[in-house]
Protein backbone atom coordinates (compact mmCIF):
# COMPACT_ATOMS: atom_id res chain seq x y z
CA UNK A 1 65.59 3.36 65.60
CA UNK A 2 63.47 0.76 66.71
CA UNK A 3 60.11 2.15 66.67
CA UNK A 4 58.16 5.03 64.35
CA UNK A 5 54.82 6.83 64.53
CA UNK A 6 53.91 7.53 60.47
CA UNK A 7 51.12 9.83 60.46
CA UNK A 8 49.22 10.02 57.37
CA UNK A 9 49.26 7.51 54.90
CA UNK A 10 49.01 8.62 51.67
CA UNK A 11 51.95 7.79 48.88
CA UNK A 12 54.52 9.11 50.73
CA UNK A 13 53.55 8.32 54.11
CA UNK A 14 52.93 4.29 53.61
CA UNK A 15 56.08 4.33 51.10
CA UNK A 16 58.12 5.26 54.16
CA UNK A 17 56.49 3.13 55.80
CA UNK A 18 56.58 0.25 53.95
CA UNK A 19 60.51 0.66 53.77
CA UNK A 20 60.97 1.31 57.20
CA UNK A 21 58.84 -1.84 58.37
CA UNK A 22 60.67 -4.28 55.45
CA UNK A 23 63.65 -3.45 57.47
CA UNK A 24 62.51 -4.61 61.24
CA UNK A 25 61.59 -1.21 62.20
CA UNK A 26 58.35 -1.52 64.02
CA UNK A 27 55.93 1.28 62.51
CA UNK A 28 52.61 2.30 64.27
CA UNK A 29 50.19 3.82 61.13
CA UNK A 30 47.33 6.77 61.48
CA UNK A 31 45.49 9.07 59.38
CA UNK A 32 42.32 11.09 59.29
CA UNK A 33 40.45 8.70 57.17
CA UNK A 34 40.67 5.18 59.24
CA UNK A 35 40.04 3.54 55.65
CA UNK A 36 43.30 4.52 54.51
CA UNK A 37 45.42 3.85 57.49
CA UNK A 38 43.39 0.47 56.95
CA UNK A 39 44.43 -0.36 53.95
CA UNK A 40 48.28 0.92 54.85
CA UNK A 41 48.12 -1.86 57.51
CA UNK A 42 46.95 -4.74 54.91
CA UNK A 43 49.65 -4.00 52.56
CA UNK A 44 51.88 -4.34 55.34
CA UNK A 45 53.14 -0.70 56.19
CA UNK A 46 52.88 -1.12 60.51
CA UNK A 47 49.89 -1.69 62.22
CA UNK A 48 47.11 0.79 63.24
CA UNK A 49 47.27 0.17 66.90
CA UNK A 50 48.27 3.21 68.84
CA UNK A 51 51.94 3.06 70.39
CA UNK A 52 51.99 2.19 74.03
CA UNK A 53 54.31 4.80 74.69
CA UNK A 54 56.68 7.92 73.24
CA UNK A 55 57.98 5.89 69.66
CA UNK A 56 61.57 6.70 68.47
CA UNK A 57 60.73 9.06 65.21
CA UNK A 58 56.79 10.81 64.25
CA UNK A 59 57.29 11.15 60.37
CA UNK A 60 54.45 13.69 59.38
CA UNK A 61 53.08 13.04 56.08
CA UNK A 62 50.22 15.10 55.88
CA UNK A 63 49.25 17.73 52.79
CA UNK A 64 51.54 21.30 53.92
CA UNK A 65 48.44 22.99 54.61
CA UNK A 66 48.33 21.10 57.73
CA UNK A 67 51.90 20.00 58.61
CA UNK A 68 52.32 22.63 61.48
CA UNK A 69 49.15 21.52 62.83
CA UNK A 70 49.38 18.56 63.13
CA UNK A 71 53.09 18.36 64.15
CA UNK A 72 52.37 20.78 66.95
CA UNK A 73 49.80 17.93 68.31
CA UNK A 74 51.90 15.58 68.07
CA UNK A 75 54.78 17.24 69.59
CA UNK A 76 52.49 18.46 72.53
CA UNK A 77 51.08 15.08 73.13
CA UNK A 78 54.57 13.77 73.62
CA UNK A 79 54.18 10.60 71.28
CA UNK A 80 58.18 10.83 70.09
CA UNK A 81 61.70 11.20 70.91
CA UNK A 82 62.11 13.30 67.26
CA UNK A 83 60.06 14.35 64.84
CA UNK A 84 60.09 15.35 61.19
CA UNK A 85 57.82 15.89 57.95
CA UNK A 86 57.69 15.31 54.65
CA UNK A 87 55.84 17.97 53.22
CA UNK A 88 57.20 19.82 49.62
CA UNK A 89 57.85 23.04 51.27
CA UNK A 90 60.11 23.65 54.33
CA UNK A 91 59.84 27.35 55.46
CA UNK A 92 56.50 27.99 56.23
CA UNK A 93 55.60 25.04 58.11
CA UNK A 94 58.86 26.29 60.39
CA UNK A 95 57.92 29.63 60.36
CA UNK A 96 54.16 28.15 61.85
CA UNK A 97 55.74 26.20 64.48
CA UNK A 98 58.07 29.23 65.59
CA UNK A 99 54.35 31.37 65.93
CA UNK A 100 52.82 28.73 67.89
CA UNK A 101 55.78 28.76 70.63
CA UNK A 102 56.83 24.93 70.27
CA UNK A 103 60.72 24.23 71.35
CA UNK A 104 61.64 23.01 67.82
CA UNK A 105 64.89 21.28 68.89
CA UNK A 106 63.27 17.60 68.45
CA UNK A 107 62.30 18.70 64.95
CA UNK A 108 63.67 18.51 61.59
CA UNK A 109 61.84 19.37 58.58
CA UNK A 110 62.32 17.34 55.49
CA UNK A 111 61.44 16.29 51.52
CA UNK A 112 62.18 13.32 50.17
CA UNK A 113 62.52 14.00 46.40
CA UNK A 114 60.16 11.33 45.10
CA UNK A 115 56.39 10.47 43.96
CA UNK A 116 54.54 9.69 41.35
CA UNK A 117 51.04 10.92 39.28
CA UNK A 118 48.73 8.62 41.48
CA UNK A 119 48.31 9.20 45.06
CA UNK A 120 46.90 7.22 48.15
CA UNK A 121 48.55 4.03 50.23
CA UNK A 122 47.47 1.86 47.06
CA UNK A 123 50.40 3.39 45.19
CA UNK A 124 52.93 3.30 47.24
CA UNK A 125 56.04 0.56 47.56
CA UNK A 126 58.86 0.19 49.67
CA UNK A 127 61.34 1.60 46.73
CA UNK A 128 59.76 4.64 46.35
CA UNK A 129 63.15 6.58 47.68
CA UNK A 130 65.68 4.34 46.58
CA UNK A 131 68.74 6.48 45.05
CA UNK A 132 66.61 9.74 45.35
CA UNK A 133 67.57 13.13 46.96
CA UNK A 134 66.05 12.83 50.56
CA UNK A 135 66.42 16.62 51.81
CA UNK A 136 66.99 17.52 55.39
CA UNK A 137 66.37 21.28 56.76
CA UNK A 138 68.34 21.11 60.35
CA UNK A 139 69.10 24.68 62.22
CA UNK A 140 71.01 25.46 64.43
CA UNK A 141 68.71 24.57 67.03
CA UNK A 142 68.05 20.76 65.88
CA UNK A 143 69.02 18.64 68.47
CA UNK A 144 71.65 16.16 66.85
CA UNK A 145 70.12 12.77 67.72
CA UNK A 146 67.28 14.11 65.92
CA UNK A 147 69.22 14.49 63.30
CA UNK A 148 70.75 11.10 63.60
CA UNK A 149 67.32 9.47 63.39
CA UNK A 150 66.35 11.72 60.33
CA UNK A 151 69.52 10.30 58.78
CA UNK A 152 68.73 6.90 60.00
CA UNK A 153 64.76 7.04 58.37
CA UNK A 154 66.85 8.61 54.81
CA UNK A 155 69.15 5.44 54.92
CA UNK A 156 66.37 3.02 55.61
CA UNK A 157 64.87 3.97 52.86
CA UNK A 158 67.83 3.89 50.15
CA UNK A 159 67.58 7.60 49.96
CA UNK A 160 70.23 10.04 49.84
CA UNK A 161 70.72 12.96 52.20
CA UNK A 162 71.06 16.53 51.09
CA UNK A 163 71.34 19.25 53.69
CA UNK A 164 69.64 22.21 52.93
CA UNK A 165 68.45 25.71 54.42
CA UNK A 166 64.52 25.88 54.00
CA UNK A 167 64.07 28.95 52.43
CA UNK A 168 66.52 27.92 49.89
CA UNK A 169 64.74 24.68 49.06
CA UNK A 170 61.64 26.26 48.84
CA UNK A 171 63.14 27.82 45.86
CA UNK A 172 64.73 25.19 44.59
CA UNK A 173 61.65 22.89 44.19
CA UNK A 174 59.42 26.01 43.08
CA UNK A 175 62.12 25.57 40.17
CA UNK A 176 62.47 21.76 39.80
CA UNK A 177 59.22 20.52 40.37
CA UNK A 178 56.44 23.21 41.14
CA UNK A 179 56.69 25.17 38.03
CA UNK A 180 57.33 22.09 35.41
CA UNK A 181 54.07 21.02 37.22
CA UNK A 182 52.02 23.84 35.99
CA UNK A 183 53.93 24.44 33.08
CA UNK A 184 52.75 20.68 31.88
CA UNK A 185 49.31 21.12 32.77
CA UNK A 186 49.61 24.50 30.91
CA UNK A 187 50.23 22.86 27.82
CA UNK A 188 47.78 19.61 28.39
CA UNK A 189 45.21 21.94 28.76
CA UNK A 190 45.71 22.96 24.98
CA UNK A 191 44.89 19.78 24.05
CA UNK A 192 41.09 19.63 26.03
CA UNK A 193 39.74 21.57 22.78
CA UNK A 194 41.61 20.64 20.59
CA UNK A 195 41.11 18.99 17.27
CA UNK A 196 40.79 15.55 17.65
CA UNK A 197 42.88 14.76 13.91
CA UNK A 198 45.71 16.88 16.30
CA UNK A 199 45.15 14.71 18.84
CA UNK A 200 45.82 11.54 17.16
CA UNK A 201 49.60 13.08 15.89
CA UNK A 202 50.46 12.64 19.26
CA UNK A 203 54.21 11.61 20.02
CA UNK A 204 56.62 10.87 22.34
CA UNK A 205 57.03 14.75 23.06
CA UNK A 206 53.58 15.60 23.90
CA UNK A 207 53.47 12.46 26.20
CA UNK A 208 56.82 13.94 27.63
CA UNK A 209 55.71 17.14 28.08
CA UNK A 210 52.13 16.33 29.69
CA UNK A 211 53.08 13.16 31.80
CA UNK A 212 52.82 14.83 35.02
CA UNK A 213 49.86 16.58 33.86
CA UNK A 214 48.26 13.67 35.19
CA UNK A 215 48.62 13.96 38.96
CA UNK A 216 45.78 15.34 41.35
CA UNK A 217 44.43 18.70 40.87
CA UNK A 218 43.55 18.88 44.80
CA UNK A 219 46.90 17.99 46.11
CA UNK A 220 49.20 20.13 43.66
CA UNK A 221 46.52 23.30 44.65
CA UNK A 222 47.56 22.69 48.46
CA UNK A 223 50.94 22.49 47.54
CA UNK A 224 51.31 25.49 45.26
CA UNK A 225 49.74 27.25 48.13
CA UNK A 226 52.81 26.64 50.13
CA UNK A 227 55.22 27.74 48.33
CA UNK A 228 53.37 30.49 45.66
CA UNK A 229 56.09 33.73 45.79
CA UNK A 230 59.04 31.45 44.23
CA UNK A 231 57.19 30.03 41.87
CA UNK A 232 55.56 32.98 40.77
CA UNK A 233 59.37 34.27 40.56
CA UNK A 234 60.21 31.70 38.20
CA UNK A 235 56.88 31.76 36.45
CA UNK A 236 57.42 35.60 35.79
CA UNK A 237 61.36 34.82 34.15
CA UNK A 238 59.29 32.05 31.89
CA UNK A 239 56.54 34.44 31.41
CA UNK A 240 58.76 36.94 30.11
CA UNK A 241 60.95 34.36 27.84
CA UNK A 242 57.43 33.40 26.09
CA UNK A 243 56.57 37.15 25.39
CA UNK A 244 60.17 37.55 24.08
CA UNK A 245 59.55 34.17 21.71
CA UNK A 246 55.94 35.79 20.53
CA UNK A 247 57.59 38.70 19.50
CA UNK A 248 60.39 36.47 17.99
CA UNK A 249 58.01 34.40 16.00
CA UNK A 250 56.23 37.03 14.80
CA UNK A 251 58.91 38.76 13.66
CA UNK A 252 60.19 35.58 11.36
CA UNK A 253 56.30 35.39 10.02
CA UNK A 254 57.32 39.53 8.78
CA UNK A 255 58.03 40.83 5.64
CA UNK A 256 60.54 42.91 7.21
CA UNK A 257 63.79 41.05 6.77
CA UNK A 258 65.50 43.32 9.63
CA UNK A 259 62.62 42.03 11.66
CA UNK A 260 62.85 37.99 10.20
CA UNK A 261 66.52 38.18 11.25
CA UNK A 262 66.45 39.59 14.89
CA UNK A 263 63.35 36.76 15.35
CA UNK A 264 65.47 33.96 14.08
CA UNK A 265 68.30 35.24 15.93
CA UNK A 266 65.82 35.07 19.31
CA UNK A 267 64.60 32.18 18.42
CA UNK A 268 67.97 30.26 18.28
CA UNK A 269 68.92 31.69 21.51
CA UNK A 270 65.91 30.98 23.86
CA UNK A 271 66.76 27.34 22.03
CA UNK A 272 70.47 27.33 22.92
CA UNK A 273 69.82 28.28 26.66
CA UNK A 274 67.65 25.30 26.89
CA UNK A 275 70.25 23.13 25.64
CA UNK A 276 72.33 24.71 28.05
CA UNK A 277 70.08 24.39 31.11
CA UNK A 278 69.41 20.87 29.96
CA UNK A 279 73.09 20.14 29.99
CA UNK A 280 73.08 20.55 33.84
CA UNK A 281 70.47 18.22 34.57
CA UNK A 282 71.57 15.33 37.02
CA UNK A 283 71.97 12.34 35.00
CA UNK A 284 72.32 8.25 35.88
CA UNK A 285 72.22 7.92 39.33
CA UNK A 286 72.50 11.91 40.45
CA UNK A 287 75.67 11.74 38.29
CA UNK A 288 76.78 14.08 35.75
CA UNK A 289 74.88 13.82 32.93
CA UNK A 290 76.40 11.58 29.80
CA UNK A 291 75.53 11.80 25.97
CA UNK A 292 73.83 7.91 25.39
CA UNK A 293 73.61 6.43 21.86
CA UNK A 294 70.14 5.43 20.43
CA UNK A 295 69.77 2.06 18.82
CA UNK A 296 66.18 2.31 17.51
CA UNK A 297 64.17 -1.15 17.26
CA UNK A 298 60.78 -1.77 15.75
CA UNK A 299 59.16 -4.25 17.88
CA UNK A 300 55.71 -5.52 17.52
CA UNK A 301 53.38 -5.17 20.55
CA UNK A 302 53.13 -8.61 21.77
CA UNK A 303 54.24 -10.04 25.65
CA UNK A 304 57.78 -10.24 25.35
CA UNK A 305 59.34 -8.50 23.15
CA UNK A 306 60.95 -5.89 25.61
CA UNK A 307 62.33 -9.22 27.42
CA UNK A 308 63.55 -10.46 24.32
CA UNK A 309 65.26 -7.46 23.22
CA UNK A 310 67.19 -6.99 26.71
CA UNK A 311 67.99 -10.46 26.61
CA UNK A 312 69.59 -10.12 23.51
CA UNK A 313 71.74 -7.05 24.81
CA UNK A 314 72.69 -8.90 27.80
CA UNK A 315 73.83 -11.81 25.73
CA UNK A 316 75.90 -9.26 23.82
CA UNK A 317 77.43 -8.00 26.51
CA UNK A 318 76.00 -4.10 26.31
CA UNK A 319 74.46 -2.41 29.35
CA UNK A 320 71.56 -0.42 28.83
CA UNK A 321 71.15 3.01 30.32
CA UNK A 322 67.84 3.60 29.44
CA UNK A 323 64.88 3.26 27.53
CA UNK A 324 62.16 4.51 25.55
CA UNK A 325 59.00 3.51 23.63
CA UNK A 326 57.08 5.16 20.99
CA UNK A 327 53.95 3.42 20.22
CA UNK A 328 53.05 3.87 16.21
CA UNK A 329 49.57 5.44 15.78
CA UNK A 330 46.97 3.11 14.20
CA UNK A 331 49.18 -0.20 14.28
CA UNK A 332 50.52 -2.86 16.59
CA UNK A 333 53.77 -1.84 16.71
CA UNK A 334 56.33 0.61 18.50
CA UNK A 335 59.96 1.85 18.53
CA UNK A 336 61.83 1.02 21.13
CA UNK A 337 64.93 3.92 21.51
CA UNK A 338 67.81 2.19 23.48
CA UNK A 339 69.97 4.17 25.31
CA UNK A 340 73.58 2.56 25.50
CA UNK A 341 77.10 4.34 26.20
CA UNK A 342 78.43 5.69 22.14
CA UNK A 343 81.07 2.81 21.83
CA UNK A 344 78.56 0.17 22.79
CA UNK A 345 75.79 1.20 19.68
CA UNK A 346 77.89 -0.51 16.69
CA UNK A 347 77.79 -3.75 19.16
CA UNK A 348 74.42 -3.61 19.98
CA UNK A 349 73.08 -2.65 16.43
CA UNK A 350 74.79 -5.18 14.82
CA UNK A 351 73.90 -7.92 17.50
CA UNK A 352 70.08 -7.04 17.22
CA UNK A 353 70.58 -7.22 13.40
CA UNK A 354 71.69 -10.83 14.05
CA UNK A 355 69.36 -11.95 16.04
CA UNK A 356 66.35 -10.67 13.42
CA UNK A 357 65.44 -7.65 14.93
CA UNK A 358 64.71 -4.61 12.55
CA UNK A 359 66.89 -1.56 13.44
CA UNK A 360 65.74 1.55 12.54
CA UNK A 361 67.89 5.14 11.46
């Protein structure tokens, strides 16, 4: 691949972009609003001059509401060898393209597995993808050097391929991502009336729960419109575990100890399938997941003392896995939970320990 057409240039769009011209690949940028193809162009995603001829790849990153459309431009105006998208949802924007008559063998839909709560060119980077799921949708009717360049724009970008049928990753994501989406904002939206002492108990799992609660009303409404029958599946198997956990919790609030007992007993099940379902959740690096110890640190909040505490783990010769902080309501301080492999905690602890830092549990 030597040259690509990326139109729309929102987060996705100008991430791809920006990866795809860091590595020599010569990227031509348009979008509905000129402003943000503009500013795509300044932060050095392509350029907004129109290609002088057919470009190798189109990558279509536009909301799903209006992939089809504006693929089946594209493909009519003849602007690319292949072309693909990046919307969230795979099968209708197929099915769309079928009604409209197109010969779909230069096509391949795709999702690249990645994002974040803020949207628009000015949040996107060139890493966006890097060591993420990158899904690709071929049929039978994909013409393979289409599918080479899809594979080609995946690698580019640091992704990693995962061939799936459509329909089945449009239930897939309705599970992953679309119903965690609403299920967070279901819960944030307790908080809008909330008591504001309540508030201010706030932890680390609220700000777990709610983080994506954050992203953009408008765009997760267009999505959700794409793909509502699975999620409303899923929603309806969640639906019915919370009347079952009502009826649970109720029961253990009874006087009736036959009715105390069966809710304690549903109680502690709904609780071990979660640990169960959690159990299967990819861990580092899409590999299976791997039980971390927690060295806890109270740190002051003051420029660097993050830096100083890795420093002091690399100098000890740990790795860590991962991290957490948990900022201490009403003072200047925070625990800082890292994540190391079980035979590497003594080390660590007692390093910290020796270097001043207070460990905690």
């Amino acid at each position: 691949m030597r040259t690509a057409l990326v139109i729309g240039t929102g987060l996705v769009g100008t991430s791809a972009a920006l990866a795809l011209a860091g590595r020599g690949i010569h990227v031509h940028l348009v979008d509905h609003d000129p402003e943000s193809a503009r500013t795509a162009a300044a932060l050095g995603a392509g350029t907004e001059e129109p290609p002088a001829g057919p470009v190798d790849l189109a990558v279509v990153a536009v909301p799903p509401a209006h992939t089809a459309t504006v693929l089946a431009t594209a493909m009519r105006d003849g602007v690319a060898r292949g072309y693909l998208d990046v919307a969230s949802v795979k099968g209708g924007p197929r099915r769309e393209l079928e009604a409209l008559g197109l010969d779909l063998t230069p096509y391949i839909g795709t999702h690249p597995m990645a994002g974040k709560e803020r949207s628009g060119p000015l949040a996107a980077t060139a890493d966006l993808f890097e060591g993420r799921p990158w899904v690709l949708t071929p049929t039978r009717d994909t013409d393979t050097e289409v599918l080479n360049l899809a594979l080609e724009l995946v690698a580019l970008c640091r992704a990693v391929p995962v061939v799936m049928d459509a329909d089945a990753h449009d239930r897939a994501v309705a599970l992953v991502s679309h119903t965690p989406q609403l299920i967070s904002s279901m819960v944030a939206a307790r908080l809008e009336e909330a008591d504001e002492t309540a508030v201010r108990l706030c932890g680390q799992g609220i700000r777990d729960v709610t983080r994506i609660a954050a992203s953009d009303p408008r765009m997760w409404v267009e999505i959700l419109s794409a793909n509502p029958g699975p999620v409303a599946d899923v929603l309806a198997g969640v639906a019915a575990d919370l009347e079952e956990t009502v009826t649970a919790l109720r029961g253990i609030g009874s006087a009736d100890a036959e009715k105390r007992s069966a809710g304690t007993h549903a109680i502690e099940d709904v609780l071990r399938r979660g640990n169960a379902g959690r159990v299967r959740v990819p861990g580092k690096h899409g590999a299976a997941p791997t039980a971390y110890e927690t060295v806890a640190v109270l740190i002051g909040d003051k420029p660097g003392e993050l830096a100083a505490i890795f420093a002091d783990a690399g100098r000890a010769g740990v790795n860590i896995e991962d991290v957490r902080i948990e900022h201490a309501t009403g003072q200047q301080a925070g625990l800082v939970q890292i994540m190391v492999e079980p035979s590497a905690a003594p080390v660590l602890g007692a390093a910290l320990q020796e270097r001043g830092w207070s460990i905690r549990g």
